[in-house]
Protein backbone atom coordinates (compact mmCIF):
# COMPACT_ATOMS: atom_id res chain seq x y z
CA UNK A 1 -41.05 -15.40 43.47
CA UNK A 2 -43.99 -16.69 41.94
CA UNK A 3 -43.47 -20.21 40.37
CA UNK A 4 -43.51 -20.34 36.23
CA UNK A 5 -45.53 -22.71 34.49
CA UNK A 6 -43.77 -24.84 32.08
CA UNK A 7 -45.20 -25.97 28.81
CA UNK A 8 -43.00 -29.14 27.24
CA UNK A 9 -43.64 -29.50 23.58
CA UNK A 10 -42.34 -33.18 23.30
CA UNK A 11 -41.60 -34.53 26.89
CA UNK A 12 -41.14 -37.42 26.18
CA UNK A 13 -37.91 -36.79 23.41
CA UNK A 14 -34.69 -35.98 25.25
CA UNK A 15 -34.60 -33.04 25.28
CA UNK A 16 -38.27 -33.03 27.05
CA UNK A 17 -36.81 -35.49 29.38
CA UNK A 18 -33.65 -33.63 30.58
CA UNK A 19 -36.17 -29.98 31.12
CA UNK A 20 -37.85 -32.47 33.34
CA UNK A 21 -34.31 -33.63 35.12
CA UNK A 22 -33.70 -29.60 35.80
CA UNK A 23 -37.29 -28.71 36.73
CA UNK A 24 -37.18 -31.47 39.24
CA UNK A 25 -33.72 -29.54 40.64
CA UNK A 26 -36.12 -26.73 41.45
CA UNK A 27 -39.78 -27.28 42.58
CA UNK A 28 -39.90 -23.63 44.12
CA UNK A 29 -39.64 -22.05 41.12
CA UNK A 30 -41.53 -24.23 38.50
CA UNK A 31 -43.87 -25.82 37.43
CA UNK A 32 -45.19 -28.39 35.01
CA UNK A 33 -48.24 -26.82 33.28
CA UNK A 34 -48.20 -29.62 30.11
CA UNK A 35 -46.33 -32.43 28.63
CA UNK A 36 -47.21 -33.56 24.97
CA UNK A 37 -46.32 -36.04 23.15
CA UNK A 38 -46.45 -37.78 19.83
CA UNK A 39 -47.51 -41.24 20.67
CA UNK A 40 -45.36 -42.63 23.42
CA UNK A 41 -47.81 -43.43 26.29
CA UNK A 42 -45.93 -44.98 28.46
CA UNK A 43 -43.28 -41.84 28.42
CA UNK A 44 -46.05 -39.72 29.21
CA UNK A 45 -47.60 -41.33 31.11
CA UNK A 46 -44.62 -42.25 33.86
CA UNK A 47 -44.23 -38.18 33.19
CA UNK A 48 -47.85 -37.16 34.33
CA UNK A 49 -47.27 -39.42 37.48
CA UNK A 50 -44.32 -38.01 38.88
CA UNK A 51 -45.03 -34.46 37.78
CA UNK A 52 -48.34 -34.01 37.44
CA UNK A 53 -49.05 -31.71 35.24
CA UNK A 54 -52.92 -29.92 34.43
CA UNK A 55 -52.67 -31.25 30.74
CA UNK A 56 -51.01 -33.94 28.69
CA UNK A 57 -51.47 -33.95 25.49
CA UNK A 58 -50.96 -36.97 22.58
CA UNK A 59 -51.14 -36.24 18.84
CA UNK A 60 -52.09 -39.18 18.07
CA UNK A 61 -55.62 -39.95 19.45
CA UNK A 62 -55.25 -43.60 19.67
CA UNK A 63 -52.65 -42.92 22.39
CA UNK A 64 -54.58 -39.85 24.07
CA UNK A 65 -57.13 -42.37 24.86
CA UNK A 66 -54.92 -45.48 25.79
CA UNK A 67 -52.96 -42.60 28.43
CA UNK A 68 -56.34 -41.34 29.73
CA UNK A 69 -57.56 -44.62 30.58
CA UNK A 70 -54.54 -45.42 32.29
CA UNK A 71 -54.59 -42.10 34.49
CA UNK A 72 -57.80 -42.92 35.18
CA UNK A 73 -56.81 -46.51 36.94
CA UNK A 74 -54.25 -44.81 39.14
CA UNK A 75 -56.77 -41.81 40.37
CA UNK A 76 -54.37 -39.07 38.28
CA UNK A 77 -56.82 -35.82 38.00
CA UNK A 78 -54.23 -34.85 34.59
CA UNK A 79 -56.70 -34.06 31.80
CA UNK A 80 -55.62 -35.51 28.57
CA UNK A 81 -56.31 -33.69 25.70
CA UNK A 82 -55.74 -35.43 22.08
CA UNK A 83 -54.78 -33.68 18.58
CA UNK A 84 -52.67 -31.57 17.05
CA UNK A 85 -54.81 -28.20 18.02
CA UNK A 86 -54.54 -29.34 21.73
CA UNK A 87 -50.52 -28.69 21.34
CA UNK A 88 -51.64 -24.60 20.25
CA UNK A 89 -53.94 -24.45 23.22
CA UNK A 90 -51.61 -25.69 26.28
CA UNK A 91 -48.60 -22.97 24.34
CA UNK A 92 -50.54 -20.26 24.33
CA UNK A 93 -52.81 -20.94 27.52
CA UNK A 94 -52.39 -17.91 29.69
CA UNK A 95 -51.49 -20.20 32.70
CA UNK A 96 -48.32 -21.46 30.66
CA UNK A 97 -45.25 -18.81 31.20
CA UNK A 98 -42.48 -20.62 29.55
CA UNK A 99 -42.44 -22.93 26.44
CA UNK A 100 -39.63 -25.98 25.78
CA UNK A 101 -40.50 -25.85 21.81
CA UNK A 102 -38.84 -29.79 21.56
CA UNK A 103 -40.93 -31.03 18.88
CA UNK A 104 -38.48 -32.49 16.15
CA UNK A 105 -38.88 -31.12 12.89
CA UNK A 106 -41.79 -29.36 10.96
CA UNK A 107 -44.69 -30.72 13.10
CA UNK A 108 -42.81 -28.10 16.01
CA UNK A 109 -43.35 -24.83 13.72
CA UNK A 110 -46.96 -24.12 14.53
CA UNK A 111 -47.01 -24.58 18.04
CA UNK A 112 -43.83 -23.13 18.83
CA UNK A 113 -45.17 -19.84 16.56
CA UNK A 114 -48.47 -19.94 18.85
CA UNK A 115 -46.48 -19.27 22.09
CA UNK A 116 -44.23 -16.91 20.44
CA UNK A 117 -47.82 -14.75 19.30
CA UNK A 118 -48.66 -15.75 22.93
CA UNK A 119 -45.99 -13.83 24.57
CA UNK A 120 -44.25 -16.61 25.90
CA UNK A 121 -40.92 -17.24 26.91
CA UNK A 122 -40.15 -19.78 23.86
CA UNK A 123 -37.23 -21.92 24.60
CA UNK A 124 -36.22 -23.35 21.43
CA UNK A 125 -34.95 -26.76 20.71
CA UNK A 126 -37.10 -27.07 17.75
CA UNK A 127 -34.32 -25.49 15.12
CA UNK A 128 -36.93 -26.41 11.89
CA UNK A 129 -39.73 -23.24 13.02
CA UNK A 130 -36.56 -21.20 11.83
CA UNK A 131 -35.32 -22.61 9.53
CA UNK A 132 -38.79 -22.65 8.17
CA UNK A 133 -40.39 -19.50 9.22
CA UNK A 134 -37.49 -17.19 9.45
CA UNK A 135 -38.77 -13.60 8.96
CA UNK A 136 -42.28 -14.71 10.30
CA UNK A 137 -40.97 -16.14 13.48
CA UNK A 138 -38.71 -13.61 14.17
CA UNK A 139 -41.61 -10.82 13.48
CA UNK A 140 -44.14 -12.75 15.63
CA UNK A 141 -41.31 -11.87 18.98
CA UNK A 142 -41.12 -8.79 18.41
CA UNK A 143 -44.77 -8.08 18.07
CA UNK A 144 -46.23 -10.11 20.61
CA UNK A 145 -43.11 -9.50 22.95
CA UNK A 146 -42.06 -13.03 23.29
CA UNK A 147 -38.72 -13.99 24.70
CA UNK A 148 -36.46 -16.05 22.60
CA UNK A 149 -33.57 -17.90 23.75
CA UNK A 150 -31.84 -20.97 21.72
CA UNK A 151 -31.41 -24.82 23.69
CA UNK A 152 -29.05 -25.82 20.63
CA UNK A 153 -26.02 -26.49 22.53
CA UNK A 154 -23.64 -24.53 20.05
CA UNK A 155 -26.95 -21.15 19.98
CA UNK A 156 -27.33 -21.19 23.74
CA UNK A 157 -22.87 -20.76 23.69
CA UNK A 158 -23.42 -18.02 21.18
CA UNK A 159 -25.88 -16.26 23.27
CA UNK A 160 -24.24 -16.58 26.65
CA UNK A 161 -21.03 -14.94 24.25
CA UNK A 162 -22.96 -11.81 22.76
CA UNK A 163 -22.47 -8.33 24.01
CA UNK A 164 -25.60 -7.24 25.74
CA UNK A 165 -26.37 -4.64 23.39
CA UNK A 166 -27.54 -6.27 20.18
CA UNK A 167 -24.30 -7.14 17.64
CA UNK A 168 -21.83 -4.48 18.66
CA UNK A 169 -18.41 -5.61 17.85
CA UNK A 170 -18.97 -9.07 16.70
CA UNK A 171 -17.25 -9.71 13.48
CA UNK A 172 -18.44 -13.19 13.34
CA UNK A 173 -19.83 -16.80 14.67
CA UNK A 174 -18.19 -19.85 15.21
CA UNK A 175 -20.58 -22.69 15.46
CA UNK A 176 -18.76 -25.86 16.36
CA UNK A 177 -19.22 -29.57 15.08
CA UNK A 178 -18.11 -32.75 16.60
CA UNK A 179 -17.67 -33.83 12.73
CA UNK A 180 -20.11 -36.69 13.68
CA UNK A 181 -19.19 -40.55 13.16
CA UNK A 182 -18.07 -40.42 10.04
CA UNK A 183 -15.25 -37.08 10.13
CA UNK A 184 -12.06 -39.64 9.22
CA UNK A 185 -13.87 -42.06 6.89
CA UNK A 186 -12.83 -41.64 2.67
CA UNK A 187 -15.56 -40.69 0.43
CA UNK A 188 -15.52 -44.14 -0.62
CA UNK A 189 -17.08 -45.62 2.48
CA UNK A 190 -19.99 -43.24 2.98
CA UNK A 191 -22.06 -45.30 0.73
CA UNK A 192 -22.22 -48.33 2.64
CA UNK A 193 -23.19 -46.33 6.15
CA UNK A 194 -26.05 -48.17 7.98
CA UNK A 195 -28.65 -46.39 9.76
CA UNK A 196 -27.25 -48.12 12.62
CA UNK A 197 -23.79 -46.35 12.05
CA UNK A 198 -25.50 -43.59 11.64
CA UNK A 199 -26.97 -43.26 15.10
CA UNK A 200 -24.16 -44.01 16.94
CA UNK A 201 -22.98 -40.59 18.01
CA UNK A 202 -19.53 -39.89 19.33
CA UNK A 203 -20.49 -37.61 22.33
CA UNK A 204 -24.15 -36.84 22.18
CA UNK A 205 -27.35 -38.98 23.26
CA UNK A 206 -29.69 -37.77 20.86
CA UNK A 207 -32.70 -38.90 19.01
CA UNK A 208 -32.69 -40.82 15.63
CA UNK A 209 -33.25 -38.13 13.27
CA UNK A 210 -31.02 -35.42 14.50
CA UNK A 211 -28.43 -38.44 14.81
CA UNK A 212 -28.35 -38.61 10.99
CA UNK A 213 -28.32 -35.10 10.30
CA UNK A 214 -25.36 -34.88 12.32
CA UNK A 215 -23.51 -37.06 10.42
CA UNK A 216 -24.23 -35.62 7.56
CA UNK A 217 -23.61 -32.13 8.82
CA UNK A 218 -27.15 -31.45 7.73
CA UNK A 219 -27.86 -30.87 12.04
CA UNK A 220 -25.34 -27.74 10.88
CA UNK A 221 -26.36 -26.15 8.09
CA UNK A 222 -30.12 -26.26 9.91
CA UNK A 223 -28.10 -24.58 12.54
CA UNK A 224 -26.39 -22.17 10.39
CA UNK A 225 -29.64 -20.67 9.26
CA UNK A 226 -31.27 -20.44 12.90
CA UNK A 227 -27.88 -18.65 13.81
CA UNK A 228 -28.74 -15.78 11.05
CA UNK A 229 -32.02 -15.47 12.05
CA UNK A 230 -31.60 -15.64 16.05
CA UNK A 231 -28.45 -13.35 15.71
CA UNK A 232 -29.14 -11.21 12.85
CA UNK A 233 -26.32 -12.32 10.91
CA UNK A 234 -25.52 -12.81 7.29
CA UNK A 235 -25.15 -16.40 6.00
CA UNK A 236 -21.05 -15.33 5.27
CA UNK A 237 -20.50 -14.12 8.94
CA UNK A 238 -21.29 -17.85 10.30
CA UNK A 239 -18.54 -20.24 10.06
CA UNK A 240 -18.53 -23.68 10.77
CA UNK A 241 -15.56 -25.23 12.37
CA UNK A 242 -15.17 -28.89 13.41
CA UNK A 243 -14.01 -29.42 16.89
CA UNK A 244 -14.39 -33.20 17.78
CA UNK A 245 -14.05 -33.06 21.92
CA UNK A 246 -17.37 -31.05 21.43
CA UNK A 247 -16.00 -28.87 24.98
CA UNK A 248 -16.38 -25.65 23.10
CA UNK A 249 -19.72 -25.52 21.70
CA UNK A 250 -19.42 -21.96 20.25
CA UNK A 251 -17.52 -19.11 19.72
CA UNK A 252 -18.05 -15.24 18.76
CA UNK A 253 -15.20 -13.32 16.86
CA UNK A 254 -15.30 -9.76 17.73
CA UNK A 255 -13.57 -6.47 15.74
CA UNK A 256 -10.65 -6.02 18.65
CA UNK A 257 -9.79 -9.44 17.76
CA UNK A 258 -11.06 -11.28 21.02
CA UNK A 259 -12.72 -14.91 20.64
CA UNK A 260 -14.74 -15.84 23.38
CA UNK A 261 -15.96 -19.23 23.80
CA UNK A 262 -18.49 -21.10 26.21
CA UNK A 263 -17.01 -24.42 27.20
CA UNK A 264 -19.02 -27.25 28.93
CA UNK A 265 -19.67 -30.77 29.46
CA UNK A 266 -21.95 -32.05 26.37
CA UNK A 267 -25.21 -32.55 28.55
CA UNK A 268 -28.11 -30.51 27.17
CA UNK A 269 -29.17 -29.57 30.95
CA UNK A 270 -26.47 -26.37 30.46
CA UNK A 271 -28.92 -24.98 28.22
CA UNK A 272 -31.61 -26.01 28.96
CA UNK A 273 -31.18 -24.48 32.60
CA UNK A 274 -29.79 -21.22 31.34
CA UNK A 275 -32.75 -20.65 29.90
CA UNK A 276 -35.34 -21.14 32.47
CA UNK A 277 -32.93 -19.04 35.07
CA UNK A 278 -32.52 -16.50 32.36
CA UNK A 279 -30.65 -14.02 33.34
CA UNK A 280 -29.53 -15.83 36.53
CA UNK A 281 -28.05 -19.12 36.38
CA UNK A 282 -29.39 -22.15 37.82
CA UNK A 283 -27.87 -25.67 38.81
CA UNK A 284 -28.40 -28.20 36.01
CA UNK A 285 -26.55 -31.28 37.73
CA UNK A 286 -24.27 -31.12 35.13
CA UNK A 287 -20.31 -32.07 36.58
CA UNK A 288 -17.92 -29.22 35.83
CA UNK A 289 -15.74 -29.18 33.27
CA UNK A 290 -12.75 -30.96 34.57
CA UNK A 291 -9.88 -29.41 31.86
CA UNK A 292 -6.84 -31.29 32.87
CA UNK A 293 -8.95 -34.52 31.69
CA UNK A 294 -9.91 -33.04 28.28
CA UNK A 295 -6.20 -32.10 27.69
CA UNK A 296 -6.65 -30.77 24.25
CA UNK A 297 -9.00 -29.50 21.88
CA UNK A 298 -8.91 -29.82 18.28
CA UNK A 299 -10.15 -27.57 14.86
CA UNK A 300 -10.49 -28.70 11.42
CA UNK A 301 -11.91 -27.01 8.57
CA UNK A 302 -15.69 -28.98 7.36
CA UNK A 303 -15.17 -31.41 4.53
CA UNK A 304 -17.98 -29.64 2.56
CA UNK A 305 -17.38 -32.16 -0.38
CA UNK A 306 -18.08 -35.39 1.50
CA UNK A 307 -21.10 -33.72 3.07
CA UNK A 308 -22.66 -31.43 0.52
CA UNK A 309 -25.98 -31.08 3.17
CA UNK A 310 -23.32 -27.98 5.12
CA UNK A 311 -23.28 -26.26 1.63
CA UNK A 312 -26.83 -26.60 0.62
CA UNK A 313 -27.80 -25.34 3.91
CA UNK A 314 -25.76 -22.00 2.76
CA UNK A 315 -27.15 -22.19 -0.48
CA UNK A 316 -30.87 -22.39 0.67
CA UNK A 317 -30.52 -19.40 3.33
CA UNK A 318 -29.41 -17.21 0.28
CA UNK A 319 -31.99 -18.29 -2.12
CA UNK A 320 -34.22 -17.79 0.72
CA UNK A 321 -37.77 -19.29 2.83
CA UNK A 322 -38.81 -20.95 0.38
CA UNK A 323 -35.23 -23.13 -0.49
CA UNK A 324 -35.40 -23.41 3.13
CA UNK A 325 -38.10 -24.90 3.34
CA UNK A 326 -37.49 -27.39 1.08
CA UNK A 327 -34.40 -28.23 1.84
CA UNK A 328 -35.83 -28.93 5.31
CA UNK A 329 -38.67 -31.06 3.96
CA UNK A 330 -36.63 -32.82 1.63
CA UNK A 331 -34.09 -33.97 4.66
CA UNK A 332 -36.91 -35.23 7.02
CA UNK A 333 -38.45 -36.86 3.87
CA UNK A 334 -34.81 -38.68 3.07
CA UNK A 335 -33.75 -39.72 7.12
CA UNK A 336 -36.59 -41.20 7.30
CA UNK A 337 -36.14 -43.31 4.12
CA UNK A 338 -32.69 -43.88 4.91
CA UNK A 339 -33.50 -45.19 8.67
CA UNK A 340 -35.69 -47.25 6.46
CA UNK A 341 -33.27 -48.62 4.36
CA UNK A 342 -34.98 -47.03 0.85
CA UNK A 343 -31.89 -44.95 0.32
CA UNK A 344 -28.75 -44.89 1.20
CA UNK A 345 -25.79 -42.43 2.99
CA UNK A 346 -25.30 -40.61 0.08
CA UNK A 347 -28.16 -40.16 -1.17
CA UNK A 348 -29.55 -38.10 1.11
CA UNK A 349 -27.86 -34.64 -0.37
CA UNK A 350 -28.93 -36.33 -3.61
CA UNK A 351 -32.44 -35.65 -3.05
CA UNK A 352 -32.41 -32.60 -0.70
CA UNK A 353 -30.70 -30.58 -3.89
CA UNK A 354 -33.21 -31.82 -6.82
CA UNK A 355 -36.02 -30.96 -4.32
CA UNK A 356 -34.57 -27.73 -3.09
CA UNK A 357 -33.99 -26.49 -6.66
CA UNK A 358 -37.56 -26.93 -7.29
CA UNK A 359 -38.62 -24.56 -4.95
CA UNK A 360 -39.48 -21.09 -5.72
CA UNK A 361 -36.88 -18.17 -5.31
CA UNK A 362 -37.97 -15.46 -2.81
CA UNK A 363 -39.83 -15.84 0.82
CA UNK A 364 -43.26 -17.05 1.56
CA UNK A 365 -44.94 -14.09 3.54
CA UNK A 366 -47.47 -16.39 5.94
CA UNK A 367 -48.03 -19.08 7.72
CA UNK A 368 -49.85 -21.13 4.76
CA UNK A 369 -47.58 -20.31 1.75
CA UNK A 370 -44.78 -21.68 4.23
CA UNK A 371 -46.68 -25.07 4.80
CA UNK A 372 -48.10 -25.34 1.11
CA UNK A 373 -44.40 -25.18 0.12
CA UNK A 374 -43.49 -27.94 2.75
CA UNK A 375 -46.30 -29.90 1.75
CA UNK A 376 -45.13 -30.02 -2.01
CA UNK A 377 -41.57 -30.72 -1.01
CA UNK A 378 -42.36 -33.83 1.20
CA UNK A 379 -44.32 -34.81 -2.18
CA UNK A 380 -41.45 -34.36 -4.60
CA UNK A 381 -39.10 -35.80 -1.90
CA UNK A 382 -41.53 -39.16 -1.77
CA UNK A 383 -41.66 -39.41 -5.87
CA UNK A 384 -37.90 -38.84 -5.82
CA UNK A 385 -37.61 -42.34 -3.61
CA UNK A 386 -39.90 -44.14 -5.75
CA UNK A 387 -38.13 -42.95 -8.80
CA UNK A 388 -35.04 -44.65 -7.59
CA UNK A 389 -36.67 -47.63 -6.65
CA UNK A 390 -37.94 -48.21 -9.84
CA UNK A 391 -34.71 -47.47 -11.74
C-alpha cells in the first residue's frame, strides 16, 4: 500500500496535534505532506522537526519568516511558505491525498473548499465551511469527487451509525451534549461567567473558542446544521439531547425502532483515526471503554431558554445560508469579545440574534456572496460591542 500524504490545516490546534499523535502510530501508511499554522512558531516548528514535512505554512508572515530562519539553523530542508494562498496550494497540491480541515472558524472555509474541488479526502474538523457554505460545499464533493467524512466527535458517531446505503430507515439523529460547565447553574448566575469559567470544560481538552461555544451550546447548534448538511437531514429530524458522561457521542433512530449508538472514551484520536483508516479501522492509542467504571449514563432534555445560541442555530438553518452565516460571524465576533472581557455570558445570544436578523433571507449561491455576507456581519457584530460600550 502506497503511503497517503497528509495535509494538516492547523497543526498546531489540537486537533492538528492529536492527527499527528495517530500518524506517528503508523509511519507505513502516512505521511506528513504539510502543517500550517496561524502564528505559533514554535508549535510548528517542534512539528516540522519531528515530522518533517515538504511544506509548512504560517499565515501570518511575520512568523513564516521567524520559522524559516529557525529551520534554517538546524539544517531542516522543510520549505516554508507564508500567506493565506499558501494554505489553498498545499490542499489542493496533487501530492496531498488526505486533508485534516482543523482551521477554527471562518478562516477554514476556503481552504477546506479547495481540497474538496481538489478531490481530496477532506477530513473535517472545521464545522464553520458548513455551516457557512452548505449547498456549495456539499456540491463541490460531489462534483469534484471528494470524500467527506466528519472529526466532530458526536458526526464521526453518526457516521460510523448510518446504514451504508444513504438514509434508509433512519427516522432521526441524536447528537449528544455534555451540557458544558454551566448545565446545573440558575439563569441568574450566567451573567457573572468569566472567560476563565468558561474554558474550563468538564470532559474535553479543547481550544478557547470552541470552549465557549460549548457552554453556550452554540458548539451545538453549529453542529446541528453540519449534521443536515453532512446527512441530508431536515433541521426537525436532529435532536439534541444532553448526556453529561459524554460516553455516547451520538445516536441514529431508525423506523423499526432500533437506536444505535457509538460509545467511546472522549479523546478526539477515535475520529480522527477512523477517518484516515476509512473503511478499516486503525489503532488510535485511545484505552477502551472500560463500562463497569462509567456505571451510568445520563439524558436530559437542552435548556433552550438559558442558552438561546441551540435555538438560533435552528432558526438560522431554516431561514437559510445567509442567517447562517451570520449567526456564525456574529458568534466568533462575540467569543472573542467575551474572552476579552467587552461583553459578558449573556450577551453573547444578545448579539448573535440582532446580527442574524439582519441578514438577508434566502442562500448566497458562491463563494463571494458567502464571504461579503460574513464580512458585513463581523461589521455589525463589532458596532453592536461598541454600542454597548457607549451606553
Amino acid at each position: 500500500m502506497a503511503s497517503k500524504g497528509i495535509t494538516i490545516l492547523g497543526a498546531s490546534g489540537s486537533i492538528g496535534v492529536s492527527t499527528l499523535d495517530v500518524l506517528a502510530r503508523h509511519p507505513e501508511r502516512f505521511h506528513v505532506f504539510a502543517v500550517t499554522a496561524n502564528s505559533n512558531v514554535d508549535k510548528l516548528f517542534e512539528q516540522c522537526v519531528r515530522f518533517q514535512p515538504r511544506y509548512a505554512v504560517m499565515v501570518d508572515l511575520l512568523a513564516a519568516g521567524l520559522l524559516e530562519q529557525r529551520l534554517q539553523a538546524v539544517g531542516s530542508e522543510v520549505v516554508v511558505l507564508g500567506g493565506a494562498e499558501a494554505l489553498n496550494m498545499v490542499a489542493s497540491s496533487p501530492d496531498t491525498d488526505y486533508v485534516m480541515a482543523a482551521i477554527v472558524g471562518a478562516a477554514g472555509l476556503v481552504p477546506t473548499l479547495a481540497a474538496a474541488r481538489a478531490g481530496k479526502r477532506v477530513m473535517l474538523a472545521n464545522k464553520e465551511a458548513l455551516v457557512m457554505s452548505g449547498q456549495l460545499f456539499i456540491d463541490a464533493v460531489r462534483e469534484h469527487g471528494a470524500e467527506l467524512l466528519p472529526i466532530d466527535s458526536e458526526h464521526n458517531a453518526v457516521f460510523q451509525c448510518l446504514p451504508t446505503n444513504g438514509n434508509n430507515g433512519v427516522e432521526k439523529i441524536l447528537l449528544t451534549a455534555s451540557g458544558g460547565p454551566f448545565r446545573l447553574w440558575p439563569a441568574s448566575a450566567l451573567q457573572s461567567i468569566t472567560p476563565e469559567q468558561a474554558v474550563a470544560h468538564p470532559n474535553w481538552s479543547m481550544g478557547q473558542k470552541i470552549s465557549v461555544d460549548s457552554a453556550t451550546l452554540m458548539n451545538k447548534g453549529l453542529e446541528v446544521i453540519e449534521a443536515c448538511w453532512l446527512f441530508g437531514l431536515p433541521a426537525e429530524r436532529v435532536e439534541v439531547v444532553v448526556h453529561p458522561q459524554s460516553t455516547i457521542h451520538s445516536m441514529v433512530s431508525y423506523n423499526d425502532g432500533s437506536v444505535l449508538a457509538q460509545l467511546g472514551n472522549p479523546d478526539m484520536r477515535t475520529p480522527i483515526a477512523y477517518a484516515l483508516g476509512w473503511p478499516e479501522r486503525l489503532t488510535s492509542g485511545v484505552a477502551p471503554l472500560d463500562l463497569f467504571a462509567t456505571a451510568r449514563l445520563d439524558f436530559e432534555q437542552p435548556d433552550k431558554e438559558r442558552f438561546p445560541c441551540l435555538q438560533l442555530a435552528y432558526d438560522a438553518h431554516v431561514r437559510g445560508g445567509y442567517a447562517t452565516i451570520a449567526l456564525n460571524a456574529a458568534n466568533e465576533v462575540a467569543v472573542k469579545a467575551f474572552l476579552g472581557r467587552e461583553i459578558g455570558f449573556t450577551d453573547i445570544p444578545v448579539l448573535v440574534k440582532d446580527v442574524m436578523h439582519q441578514a438577508s433571507t434566502g442562500t448566497p449561491m458562491n463563494l463571494e456572496e458567502i464571504l461579503i455576507q460574513d464580512e458585513e456581519s463581523r461589521l455589525r457584530s463589532l458596532s453592536w460591542i461598541k454600542n454597548k460600550k457607549i451606553h
